[in-house]
PDB file of N, CA and C in Angstrom:
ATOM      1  N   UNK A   1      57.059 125.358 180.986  1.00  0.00           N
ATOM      2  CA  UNK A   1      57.342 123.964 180.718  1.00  0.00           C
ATOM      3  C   UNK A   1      58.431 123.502 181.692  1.00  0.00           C
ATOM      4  N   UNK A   2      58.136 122.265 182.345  1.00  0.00           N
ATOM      5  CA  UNK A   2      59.409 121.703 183.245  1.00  0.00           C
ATOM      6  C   UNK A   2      60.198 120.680 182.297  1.00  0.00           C
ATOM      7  N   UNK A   3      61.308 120.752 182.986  1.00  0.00           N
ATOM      8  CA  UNK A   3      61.961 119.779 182.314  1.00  0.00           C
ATOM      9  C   UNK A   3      61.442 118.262 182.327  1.00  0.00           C
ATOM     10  N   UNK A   4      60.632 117.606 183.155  1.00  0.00           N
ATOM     11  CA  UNK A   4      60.426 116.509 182.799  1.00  0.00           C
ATOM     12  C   UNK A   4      59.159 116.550 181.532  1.00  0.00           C
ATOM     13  N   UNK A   5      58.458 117.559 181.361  1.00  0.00           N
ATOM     14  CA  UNK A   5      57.825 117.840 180.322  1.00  0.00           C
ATOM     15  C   UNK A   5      58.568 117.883 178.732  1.00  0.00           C
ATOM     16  N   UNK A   6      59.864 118.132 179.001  1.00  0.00           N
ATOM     17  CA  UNK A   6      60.825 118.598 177.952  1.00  0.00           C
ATOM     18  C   UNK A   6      61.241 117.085 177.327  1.00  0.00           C
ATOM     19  N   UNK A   7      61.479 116.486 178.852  1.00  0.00           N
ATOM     20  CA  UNK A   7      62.105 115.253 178.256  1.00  0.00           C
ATOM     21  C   UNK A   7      61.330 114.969 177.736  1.00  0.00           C
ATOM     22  N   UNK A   8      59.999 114.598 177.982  1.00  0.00           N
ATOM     23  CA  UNK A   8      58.888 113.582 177.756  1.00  0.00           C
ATOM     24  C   UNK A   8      58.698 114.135 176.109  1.00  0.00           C
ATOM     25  N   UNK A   9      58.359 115.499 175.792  1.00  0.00           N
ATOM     26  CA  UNK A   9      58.198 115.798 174.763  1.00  0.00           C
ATOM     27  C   UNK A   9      59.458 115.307 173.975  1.00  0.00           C
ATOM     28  N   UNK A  10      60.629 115.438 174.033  1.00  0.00           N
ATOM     29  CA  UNK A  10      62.472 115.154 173.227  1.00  0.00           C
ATOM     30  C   UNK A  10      62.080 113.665 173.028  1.00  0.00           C
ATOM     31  N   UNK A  11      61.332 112.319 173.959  1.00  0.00           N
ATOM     32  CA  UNK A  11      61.615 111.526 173.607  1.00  0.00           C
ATOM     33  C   UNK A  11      60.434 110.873 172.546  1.00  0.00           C
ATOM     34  N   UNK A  12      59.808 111.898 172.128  1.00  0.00           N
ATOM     35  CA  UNK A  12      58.682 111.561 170.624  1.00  0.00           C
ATOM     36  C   UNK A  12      59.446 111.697 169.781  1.00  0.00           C
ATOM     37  N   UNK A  13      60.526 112.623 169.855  1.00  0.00           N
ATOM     38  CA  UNK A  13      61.306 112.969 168.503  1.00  0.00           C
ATOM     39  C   UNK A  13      62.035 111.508 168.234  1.00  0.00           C
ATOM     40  N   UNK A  14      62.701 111.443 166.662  1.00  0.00           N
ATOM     41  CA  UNK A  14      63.154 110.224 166.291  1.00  0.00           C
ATOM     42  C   UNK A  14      64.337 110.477 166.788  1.00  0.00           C
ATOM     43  N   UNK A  15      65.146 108.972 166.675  1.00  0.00           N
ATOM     44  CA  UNK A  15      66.267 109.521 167.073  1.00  0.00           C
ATOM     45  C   UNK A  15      67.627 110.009 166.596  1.00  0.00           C
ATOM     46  N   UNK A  16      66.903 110.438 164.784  1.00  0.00           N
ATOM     47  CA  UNK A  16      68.294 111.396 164.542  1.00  0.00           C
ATOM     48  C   UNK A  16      67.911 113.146 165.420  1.00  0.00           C
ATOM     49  N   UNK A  17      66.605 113.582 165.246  1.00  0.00           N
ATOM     50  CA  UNK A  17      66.727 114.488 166.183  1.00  0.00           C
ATOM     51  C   UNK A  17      66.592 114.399 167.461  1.00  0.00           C
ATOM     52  N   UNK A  18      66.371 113.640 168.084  1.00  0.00           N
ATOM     53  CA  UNK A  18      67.055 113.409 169.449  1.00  0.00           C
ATOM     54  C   UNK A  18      68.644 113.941 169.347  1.00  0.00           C
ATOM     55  N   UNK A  19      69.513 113.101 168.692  1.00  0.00           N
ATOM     56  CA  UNK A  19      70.302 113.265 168.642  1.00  0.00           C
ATOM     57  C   UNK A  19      71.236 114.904 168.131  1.00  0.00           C
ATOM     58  N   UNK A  20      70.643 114.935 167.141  1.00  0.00           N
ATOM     59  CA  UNK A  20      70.780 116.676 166.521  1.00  0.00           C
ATOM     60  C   UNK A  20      70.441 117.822 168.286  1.00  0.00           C
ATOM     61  N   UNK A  21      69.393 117.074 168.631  1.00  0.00           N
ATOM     62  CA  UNK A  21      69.011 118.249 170.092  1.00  0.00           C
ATOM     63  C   UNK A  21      70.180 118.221 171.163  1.00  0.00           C
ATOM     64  N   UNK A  22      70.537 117.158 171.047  1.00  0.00           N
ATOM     65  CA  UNK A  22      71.485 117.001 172.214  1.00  0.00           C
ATOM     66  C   UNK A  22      72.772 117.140 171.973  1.00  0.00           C
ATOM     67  N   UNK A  23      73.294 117.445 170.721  1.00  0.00           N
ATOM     68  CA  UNK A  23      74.214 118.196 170.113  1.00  0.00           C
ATOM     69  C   UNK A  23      73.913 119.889 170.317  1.00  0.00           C
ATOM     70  N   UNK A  24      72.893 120.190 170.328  1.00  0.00           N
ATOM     71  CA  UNK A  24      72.833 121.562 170.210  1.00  0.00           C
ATOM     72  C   UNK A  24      72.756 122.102 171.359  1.00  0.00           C
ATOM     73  N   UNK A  25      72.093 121.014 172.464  1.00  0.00           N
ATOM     74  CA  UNK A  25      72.384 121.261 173.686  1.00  0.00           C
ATOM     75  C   UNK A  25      73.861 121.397 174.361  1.00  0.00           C
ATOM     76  N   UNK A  26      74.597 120.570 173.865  1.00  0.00           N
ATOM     77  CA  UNK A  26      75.813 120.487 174.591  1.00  0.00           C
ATOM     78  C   UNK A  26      76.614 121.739 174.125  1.00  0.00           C
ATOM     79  N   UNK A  27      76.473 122.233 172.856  1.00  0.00           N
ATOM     80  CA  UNK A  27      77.344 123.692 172.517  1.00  0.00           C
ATOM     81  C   UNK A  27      76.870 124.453 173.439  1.00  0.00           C
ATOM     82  N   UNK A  28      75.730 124.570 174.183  1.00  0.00           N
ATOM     83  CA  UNK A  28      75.061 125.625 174.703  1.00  0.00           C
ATOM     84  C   UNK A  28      76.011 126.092 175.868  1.00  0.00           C
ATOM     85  N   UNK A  29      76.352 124.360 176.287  1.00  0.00           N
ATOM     86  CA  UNK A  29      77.325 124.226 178.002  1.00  0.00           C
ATOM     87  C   UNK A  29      78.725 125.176 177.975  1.00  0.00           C
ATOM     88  N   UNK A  30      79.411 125.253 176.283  1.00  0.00           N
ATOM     89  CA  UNK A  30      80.786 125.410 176.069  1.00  0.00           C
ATOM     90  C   UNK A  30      80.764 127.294 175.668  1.00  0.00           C
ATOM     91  N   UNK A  31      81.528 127.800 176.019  1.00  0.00           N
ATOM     92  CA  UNK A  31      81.681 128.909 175.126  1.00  0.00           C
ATOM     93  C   UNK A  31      82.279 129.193 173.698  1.00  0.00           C
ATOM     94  N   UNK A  32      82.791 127.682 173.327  1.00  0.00           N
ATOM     95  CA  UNK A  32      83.378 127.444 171.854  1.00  0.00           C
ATOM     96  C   UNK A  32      82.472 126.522 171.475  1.00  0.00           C
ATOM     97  N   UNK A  33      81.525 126.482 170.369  1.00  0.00           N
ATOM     98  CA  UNK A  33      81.291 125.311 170.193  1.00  0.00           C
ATOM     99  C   UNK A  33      81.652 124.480 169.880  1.00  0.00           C
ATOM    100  N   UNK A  34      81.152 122.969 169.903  1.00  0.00           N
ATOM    101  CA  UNK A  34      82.028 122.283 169.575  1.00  0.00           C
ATOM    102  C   UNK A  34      81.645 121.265 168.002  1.00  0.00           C
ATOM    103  N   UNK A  35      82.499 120.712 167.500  1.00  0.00           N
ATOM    104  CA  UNK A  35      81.832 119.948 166.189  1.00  0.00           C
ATOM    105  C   UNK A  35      81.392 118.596 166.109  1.00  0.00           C
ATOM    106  N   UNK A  36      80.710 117.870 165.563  1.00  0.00           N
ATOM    107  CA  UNK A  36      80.509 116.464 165.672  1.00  0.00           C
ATOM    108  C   UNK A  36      82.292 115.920 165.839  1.00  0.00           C
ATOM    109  N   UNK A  37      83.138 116.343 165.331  1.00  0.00           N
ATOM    110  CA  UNK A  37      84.142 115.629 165.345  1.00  0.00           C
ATOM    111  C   UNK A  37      85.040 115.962 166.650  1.00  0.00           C
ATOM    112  N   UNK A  38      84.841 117.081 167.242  1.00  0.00           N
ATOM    113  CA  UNK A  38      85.164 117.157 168.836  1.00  0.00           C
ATOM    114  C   UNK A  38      84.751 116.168 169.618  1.00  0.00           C
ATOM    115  N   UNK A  39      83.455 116.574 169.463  1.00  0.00           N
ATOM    116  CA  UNK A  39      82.564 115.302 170.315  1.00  0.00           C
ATOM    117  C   UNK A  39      83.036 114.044 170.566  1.00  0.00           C
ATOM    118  N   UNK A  40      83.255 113.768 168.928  1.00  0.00           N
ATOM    119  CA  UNK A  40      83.652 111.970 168.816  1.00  0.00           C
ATOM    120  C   UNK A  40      84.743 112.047 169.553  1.00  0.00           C
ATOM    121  N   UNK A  41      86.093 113.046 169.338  1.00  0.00           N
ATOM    122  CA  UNK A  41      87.388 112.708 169.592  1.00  0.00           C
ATOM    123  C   UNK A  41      87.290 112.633 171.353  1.00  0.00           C
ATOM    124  N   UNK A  42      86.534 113.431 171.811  1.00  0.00           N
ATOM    125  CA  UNK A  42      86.389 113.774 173.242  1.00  0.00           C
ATOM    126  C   UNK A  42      85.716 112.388 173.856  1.00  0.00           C
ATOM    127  N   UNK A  43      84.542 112.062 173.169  1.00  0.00           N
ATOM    128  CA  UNK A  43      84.004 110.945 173.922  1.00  0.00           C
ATOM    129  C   UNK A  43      84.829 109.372 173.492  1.00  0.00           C
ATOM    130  N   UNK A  44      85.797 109.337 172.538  1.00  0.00           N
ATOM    131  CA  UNK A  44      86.588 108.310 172.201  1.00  0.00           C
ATOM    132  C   UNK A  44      88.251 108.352 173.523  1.00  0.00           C
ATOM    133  N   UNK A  45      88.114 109.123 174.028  1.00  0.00           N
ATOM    134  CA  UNK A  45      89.317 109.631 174.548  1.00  0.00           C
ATOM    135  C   UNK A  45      88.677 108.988 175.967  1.00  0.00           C
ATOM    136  N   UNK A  46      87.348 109.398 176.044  1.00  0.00           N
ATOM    137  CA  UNK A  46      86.260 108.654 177.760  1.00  0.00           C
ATOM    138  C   UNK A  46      86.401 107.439 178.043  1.00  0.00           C
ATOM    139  N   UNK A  47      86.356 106.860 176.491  1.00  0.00           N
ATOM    140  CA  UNK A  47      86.052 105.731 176.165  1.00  0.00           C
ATOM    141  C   UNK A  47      87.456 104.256 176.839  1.00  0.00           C
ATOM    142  N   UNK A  48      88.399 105.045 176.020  1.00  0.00           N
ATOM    143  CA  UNK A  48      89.453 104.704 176.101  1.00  0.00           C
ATOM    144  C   UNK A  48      90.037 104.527 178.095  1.00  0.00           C
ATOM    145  N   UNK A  49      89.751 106.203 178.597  1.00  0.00           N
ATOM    146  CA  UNK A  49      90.408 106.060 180.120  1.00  0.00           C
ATOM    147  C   UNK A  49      89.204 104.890 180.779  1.00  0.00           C
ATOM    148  N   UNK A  50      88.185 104.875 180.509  1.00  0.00           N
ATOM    149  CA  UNK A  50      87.135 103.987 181.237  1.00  0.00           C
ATOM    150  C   UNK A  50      87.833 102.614 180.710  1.00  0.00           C
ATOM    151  N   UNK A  51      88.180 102.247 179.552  1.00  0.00           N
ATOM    152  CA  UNK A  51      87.751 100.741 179.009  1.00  0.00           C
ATOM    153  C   UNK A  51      89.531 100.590 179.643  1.00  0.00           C
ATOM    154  N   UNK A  52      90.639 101.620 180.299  1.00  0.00           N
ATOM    155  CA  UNK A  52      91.628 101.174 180.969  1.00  0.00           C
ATOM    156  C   UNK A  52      91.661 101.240 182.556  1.00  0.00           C
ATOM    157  N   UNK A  53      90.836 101.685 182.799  1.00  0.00           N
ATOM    158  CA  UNK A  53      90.375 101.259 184.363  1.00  0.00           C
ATOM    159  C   UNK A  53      89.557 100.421 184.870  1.00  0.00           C
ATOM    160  N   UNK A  54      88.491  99.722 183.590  1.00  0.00           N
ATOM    161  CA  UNK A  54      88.258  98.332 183.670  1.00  0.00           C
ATOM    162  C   UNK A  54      89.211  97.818 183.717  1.00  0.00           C
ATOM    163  N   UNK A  55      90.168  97.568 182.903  1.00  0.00           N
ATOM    164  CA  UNK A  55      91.515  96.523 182.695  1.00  0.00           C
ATOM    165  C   UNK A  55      92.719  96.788 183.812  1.00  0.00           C
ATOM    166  N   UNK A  56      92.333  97.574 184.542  1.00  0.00           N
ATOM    167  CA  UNK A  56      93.357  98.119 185.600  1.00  0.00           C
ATOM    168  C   UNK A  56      92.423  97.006 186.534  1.00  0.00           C
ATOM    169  N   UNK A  57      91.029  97.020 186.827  1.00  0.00           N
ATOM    170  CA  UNK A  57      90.762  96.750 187.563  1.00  0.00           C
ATOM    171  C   UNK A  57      90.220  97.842 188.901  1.00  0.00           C
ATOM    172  N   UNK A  58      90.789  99.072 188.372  1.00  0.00           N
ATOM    173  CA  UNK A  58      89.996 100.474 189.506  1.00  0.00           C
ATOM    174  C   UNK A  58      89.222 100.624 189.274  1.00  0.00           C
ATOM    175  N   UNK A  59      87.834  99.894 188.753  1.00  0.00           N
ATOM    176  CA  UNK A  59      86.522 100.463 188.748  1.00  0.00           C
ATOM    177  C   UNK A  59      85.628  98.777 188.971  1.00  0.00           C
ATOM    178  N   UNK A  60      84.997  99.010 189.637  1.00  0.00           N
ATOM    179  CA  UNK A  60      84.002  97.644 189.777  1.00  0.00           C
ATOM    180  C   UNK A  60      82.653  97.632 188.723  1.00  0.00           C
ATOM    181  N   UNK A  61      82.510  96.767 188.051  1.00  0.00           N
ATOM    182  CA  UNK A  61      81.373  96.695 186.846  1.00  0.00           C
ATOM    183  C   UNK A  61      80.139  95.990 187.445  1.00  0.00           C
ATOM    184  N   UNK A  62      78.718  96.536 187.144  1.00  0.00           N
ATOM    185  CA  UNK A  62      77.896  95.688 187.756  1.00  0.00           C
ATOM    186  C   UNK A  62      76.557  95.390 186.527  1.00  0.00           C
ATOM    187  N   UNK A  63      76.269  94.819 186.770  1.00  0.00           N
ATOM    188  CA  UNK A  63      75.103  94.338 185.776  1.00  0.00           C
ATOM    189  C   UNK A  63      74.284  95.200 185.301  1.00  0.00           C
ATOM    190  N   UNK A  64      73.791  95.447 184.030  1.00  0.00           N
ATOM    191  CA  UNK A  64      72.552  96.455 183.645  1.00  0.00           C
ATOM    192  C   UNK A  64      71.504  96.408 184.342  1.00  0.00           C
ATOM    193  N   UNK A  65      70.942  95.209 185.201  1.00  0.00           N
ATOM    194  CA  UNK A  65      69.674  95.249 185.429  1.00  0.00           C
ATOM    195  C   UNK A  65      69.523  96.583 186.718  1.00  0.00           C
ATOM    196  N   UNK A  66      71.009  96.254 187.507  1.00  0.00           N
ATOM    197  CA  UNK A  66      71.330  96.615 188.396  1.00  0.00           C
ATOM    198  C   UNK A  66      71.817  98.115 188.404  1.00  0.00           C
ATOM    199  N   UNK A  67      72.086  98.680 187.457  1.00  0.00           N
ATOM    200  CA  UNK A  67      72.756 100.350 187.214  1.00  0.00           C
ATOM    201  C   UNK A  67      71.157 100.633 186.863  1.00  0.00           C
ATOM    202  N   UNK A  68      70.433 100.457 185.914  1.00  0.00           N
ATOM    203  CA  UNK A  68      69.398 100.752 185.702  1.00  0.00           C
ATOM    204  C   UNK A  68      68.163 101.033 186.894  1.00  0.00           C
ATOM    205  N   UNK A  69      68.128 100.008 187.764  1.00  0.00           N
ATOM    206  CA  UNK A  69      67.370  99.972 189.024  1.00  0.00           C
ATOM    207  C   UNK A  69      67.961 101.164 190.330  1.00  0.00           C
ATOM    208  N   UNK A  70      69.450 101.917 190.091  1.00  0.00           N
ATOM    209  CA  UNK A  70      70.428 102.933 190.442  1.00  0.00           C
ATOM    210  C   UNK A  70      69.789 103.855 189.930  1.00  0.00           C
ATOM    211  N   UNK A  71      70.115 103.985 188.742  1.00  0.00           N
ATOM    212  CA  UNK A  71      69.500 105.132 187.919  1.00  0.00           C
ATOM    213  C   UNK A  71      67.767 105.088 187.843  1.00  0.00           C
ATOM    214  N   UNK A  72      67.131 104.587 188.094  1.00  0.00           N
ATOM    215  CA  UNK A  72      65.460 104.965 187.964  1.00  0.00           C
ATOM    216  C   UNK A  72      65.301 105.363 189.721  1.00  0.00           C
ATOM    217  N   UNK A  73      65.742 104.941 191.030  1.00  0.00           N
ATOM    218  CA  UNK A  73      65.670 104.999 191.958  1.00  0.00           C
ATOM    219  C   UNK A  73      66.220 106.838 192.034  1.00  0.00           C
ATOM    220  N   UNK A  74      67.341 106.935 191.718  1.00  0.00           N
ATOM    221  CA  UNK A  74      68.066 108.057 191.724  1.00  0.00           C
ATOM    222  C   UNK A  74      67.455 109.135 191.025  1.00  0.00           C
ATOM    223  N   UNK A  75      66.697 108.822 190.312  1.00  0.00           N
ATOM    224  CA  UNK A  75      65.916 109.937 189.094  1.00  0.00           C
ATOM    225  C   UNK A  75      64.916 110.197 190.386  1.00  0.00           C
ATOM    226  N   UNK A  76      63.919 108.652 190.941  1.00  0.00           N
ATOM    227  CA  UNK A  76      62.596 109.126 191.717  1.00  0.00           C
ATOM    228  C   UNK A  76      63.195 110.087 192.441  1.00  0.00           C
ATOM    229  N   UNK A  77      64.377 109.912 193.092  1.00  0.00           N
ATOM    230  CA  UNK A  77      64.652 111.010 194.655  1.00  0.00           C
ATOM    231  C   UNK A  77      64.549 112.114 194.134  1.00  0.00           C
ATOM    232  N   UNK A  78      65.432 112.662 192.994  1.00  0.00           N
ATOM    233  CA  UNK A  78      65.321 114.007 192.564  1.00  0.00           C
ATOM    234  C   UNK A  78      64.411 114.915 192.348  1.00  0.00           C
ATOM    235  N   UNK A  79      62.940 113.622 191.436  1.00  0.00           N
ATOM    236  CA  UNK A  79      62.036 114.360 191.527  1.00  0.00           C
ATOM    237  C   UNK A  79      61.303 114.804 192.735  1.00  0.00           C
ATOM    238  N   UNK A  80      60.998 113.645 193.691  1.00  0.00           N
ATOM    239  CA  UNK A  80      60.586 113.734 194.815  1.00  0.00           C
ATOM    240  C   UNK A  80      61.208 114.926 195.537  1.00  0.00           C
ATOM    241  N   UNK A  81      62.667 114.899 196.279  1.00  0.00           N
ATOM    242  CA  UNK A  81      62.945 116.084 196.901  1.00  0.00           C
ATOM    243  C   UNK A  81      63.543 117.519 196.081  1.00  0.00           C
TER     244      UNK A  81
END
């Protein structure tokens, strides 16, 4: 099975197990696992340095249509090369 097979299959699942998978995925990355409440504290902490470098002004913001058309372009190359 390739991974774009994987995805394709992950994205039939609903999305509390979507979500449950990609929790179980991410312990896989750590040698401690980690708990839903790591997670939160860790990705609230992302949240926070990003939403102050908007307000700093060190990061330039661009439109969804436009990150999205980034990200699907950027996916084709990968698969391609």
């Amino acid at each position: 099975m390739t991974v774009d097979q994987l995805l394709h299959d992950a994205m039939e699942l609903s999305p509390d197990e979507r979500a449950a998978l990609a929790y179980t995925l991410i312990d896989t990355l750590d040698d401690a696992p980690a708990t839903s409440e790591e997670v939160g504290r860790v990705w609230a902490e992302e949240v926070q340095r990003r939403r102050e470098a908007i307000r700093k002004g060190d990061v330039q913001l661009i439109p969804w249509d436009e990150a999205r058309e980034r990200l699907r372009r950027d996916l084709a190359e990968r698969r391609c090369g």
